[in-house]
Protein backbone atom coordinates (compact mmCIF):
# COMPACT_ATOMS: atom_id res chain seq x y z
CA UNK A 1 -87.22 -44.98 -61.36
CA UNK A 2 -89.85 -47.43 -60.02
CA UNK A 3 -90.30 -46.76 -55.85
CA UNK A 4 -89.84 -50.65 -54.52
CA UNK A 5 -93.40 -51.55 -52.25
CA UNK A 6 -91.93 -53.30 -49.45
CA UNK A 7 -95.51 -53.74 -47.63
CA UNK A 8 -96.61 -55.80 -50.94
CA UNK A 9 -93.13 -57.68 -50.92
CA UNK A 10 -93.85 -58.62 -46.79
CA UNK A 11 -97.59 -59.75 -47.83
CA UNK A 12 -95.71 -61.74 -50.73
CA UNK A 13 -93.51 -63.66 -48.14
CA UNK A 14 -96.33 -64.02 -45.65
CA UNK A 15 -98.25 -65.28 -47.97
CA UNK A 16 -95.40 -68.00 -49.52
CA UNK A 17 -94.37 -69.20 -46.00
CA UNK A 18 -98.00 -70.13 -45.05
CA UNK A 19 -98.81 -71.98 -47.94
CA UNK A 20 -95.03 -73.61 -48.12
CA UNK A 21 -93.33 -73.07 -44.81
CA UNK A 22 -90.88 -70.83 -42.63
CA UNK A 23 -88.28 -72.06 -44.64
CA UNK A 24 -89.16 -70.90 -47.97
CA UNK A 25 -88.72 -67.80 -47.23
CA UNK A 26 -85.59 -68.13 -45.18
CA UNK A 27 -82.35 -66.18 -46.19
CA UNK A 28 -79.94 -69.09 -47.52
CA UNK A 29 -77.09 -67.47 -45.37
CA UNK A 30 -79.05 -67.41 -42.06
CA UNK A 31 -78.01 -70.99 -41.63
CA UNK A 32 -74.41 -70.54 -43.00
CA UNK A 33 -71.15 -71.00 -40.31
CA UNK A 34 -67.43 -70.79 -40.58
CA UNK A 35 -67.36 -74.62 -40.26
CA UNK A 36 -69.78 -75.55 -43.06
CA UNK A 37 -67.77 -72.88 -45.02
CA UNK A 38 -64.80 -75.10 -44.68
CA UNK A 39 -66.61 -78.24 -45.06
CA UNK A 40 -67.35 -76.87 -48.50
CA UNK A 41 -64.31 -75.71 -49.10
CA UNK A 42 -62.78 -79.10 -48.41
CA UNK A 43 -65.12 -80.57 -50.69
CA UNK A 44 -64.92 -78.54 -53.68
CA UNK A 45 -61.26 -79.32 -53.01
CA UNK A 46 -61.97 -83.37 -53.09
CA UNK A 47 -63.91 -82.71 -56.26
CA UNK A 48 -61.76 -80.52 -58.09
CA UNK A 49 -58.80 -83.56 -57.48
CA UNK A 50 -61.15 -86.56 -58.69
CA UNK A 51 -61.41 -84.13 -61.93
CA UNK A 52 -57.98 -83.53 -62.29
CA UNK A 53 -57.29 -87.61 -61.63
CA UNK A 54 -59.80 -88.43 -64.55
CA UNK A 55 -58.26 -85.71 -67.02
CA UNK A 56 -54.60 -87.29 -66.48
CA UNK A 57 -56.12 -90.88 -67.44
CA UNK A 58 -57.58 -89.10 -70.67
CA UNK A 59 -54.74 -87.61 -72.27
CA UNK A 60 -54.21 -88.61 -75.62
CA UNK A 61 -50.92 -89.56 -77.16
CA UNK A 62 -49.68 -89.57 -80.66
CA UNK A 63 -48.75 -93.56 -81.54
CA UNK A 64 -47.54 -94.56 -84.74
CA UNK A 65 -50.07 -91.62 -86.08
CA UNK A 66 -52.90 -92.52 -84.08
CA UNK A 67 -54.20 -90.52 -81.02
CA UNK A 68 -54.39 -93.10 -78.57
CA UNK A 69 -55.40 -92.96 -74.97
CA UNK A 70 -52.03 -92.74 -72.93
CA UNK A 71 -53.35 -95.43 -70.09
CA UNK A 72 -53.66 -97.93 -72.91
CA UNK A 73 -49.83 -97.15 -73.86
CA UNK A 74 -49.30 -98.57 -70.31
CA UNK A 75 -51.12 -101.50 -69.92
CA UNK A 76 -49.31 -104.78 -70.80
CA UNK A 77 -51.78 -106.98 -71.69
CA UNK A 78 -51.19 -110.20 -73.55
CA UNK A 79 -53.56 -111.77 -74.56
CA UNK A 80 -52.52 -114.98 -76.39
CA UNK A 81 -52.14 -118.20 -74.24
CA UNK A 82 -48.57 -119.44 -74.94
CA UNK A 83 -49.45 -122.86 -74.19
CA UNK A 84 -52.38 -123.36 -76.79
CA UNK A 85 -51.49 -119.96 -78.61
CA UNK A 86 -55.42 -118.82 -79.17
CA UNK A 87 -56.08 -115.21 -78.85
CA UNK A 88 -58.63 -114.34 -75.95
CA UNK A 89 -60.87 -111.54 -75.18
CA UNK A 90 -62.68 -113.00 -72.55
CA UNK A 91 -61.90 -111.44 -68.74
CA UNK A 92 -61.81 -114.55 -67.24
CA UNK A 93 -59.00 -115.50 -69.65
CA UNK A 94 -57.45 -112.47 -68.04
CA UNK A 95 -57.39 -113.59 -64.69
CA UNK A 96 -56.12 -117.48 -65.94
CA UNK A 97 -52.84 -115.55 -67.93
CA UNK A 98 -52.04 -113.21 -64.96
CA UNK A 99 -51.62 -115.97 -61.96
CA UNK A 100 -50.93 -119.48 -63.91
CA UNK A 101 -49.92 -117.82 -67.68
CA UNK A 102 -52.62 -120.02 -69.56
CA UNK A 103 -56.15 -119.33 -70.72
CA UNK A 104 -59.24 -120.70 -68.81
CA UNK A 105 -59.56 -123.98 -71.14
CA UNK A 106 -55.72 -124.72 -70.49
CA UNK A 107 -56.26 -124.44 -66.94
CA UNK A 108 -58.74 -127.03 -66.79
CA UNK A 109 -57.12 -129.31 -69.11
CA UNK A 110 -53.35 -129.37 -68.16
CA UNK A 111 -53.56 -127.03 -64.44
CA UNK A 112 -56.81 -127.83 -62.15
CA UNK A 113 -55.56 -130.18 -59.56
CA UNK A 114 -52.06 -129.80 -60.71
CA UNK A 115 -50.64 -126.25 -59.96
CA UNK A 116 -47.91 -127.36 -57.89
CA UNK A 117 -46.51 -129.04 -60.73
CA UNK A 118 -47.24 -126.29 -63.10
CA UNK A 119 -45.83 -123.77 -60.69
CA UNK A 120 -42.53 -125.65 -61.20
CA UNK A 121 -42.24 -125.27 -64.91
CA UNK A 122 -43.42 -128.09 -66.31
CA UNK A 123 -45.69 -127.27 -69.36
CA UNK A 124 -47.19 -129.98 -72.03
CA UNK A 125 -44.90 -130.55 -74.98
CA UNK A 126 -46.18 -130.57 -78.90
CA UNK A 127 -47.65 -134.37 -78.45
CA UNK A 128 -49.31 -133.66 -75.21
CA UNK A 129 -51.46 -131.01 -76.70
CA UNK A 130 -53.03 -132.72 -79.19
């Protein structure tokens, strides 16, 4: 069995920490405290959550023999405007549908300046639209 040299290992350090610094060579426990090791802890604890939180959103579910993910089961998103019935994927068509329940080019046309109106039910009959 090899004897270790622990003069050549001290010239080794000495030698590291004045070419790189005191800290090079320090022992990565010397700085280490019961509050940092509950800071980390804490963290790892944060972390391991945000993991968990992503893994729930990725589950797959089994949907008319698809695998499908099971936060798109949830979402209820419709996507045809009922008042010119055209089928939109743009996102500001999304935001149109949610608050007045028409797509962006309906708004303009039969909403903009009129919401109160709108708001009260009135939507443009068959002859109107054209």
């Amino acid at each position: 069995m090899k004897k270790t040299d622990y003069d050549y290992i001290a010239r080794v350090e000495k030698e590291i920490s004045k070419k790189f610094g005191k800290d090079t060579i320090k022992n990565p426990h010397a700085g280490w405290d019961e509050d940092k090791e509950e800071k980390y802890i804490e963290d790892c604890k944060i972390f391991q959550r945000k993991i968990d939180k992503n893994r729930e959103s990725d589950d797959m579910i089994e949907h008319n023999g698809f695998l499908i993910s099971k936060k798109l089961i949830t979402v209820n998103a419709n996507r045809t405007c009922p008042v010119c019935e055209t089928y939109s994927f743009n996102k500001r068509d999304d935001f149109y549908m949610n608050k007045f329940e028409c797509c962006y080019d309906c708004f303009v046309q039969w909403v903009d300046g009129r919401e109160e109106r709108w708001l009260t039910g009135w939507r443009p009959n068959h002859k109107e639209k054209t």
